[in-house]
Protein backbone atom coordinates (compact mmCIF):
# COMPACT_ATOMS: atom_id res chain seq x y z
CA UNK A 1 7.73 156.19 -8.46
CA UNK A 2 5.64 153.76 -6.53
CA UNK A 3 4.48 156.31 -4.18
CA UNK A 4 3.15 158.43 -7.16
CA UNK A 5 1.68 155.53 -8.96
CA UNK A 6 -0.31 154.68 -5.25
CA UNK A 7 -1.77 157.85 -5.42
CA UNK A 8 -2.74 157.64 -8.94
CA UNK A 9 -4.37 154.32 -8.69
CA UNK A 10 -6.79 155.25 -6.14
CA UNK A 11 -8.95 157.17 -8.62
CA UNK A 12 -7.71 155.94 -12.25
CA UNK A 13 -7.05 152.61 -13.63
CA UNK A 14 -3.88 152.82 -15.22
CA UNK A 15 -2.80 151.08 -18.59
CA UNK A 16 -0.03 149.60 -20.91
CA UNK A 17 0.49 148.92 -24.71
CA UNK A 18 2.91 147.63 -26.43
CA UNK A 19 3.25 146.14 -30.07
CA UNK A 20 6.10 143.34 -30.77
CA UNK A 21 6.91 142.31 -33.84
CA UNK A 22 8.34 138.73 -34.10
CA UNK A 23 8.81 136.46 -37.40
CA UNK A 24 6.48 138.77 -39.13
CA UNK A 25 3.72 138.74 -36.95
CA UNK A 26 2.43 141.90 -34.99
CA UNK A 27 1.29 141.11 -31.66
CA UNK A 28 -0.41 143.83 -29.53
CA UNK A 29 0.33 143.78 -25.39
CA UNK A 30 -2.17 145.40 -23.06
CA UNK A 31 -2.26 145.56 -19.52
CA UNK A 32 -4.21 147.34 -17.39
CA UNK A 33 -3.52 147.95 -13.41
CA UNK A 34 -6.10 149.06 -10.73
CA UNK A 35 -6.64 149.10 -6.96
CA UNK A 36 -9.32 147.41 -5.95
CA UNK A 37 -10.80 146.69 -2.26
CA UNK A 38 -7.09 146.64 -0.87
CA UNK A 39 -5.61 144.85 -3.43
CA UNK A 40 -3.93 145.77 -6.86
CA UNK A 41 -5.47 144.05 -9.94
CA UNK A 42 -3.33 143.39 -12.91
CA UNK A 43 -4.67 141.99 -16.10
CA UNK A 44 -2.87 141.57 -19.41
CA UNK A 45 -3.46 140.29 -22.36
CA UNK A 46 -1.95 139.23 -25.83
CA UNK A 47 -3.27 139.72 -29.15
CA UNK A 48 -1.93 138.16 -32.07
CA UNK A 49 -4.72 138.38 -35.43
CA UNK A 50 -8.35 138.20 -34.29
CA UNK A 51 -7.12 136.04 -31.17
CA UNK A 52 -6.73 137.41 -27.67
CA UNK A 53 -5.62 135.45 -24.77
CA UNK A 54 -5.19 136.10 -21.12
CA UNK A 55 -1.59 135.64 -19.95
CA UNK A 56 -2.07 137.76 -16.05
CA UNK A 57 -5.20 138.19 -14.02
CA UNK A 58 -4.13 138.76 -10.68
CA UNK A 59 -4.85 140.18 -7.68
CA UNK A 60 -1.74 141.40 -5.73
CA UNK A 61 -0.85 143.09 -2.06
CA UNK A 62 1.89 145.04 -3.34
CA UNK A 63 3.35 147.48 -5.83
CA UNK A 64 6.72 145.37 -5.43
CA UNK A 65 4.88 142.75 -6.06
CA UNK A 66 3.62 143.48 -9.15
CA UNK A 67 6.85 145.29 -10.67
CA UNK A 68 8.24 141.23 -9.69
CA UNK A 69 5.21 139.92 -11.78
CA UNK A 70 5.54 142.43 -14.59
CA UNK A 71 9.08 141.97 -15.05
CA UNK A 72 9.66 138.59 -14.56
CA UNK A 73 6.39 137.47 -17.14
CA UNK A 74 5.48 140.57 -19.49
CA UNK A 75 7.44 142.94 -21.64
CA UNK A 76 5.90 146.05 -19.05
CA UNK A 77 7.63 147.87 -15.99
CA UNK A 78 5.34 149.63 -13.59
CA UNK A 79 7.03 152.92 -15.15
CA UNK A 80 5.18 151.77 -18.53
CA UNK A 81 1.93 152.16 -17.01
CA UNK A 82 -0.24 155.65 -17.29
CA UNK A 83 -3.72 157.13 -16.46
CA UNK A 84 -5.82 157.90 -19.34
CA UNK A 85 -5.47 161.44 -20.68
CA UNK A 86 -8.63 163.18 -18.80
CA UNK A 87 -6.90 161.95 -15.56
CA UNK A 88 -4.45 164.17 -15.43
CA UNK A 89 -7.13 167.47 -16.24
């Protein structure tokens, strides 16, 4: 899987979503994961109403590394993450 999402990343930015639903209130996760000048960049954010905040912006040497990140302080795994439809045409 990391090999494959290597590849991927050189040319696409790759994203997550996910909506949680906790004591009635909807909250929408996003994350999005590039390579960038030798280094991958993760960002995620939460938003909850008409609020967004930041939880990750990072910039990290490793696939490894981020799986650690992702699954120790977000609700993604690296599996969660995919390239935008046209990416794959």
């Amino acid at each position: 899987m990391n090999s494959q999402t290597a590849r991927v990343l050189i040319d696409h930015e790759l994203s997550a979503t996910a909506l949680i639903e906790t004591d009635e209130t909807l909250t929408k996760h996003s994350a999005r994961l590039k390579f960038d000048q030798q280094a991958y960049v993760l960002n995620v954010k939460i938003t909850s109403g008409t609020e967004t905040e930041t939880l990750i912006h990072k910039r990290l040497t490793s696939l490894p590394e981020v799986e650690a990140l992702l699954s120790s302080e977000t609700v993604f795994i690296l599996s969660d993450f995919k390239a935008p439809p046209s990416a794959s045409a």
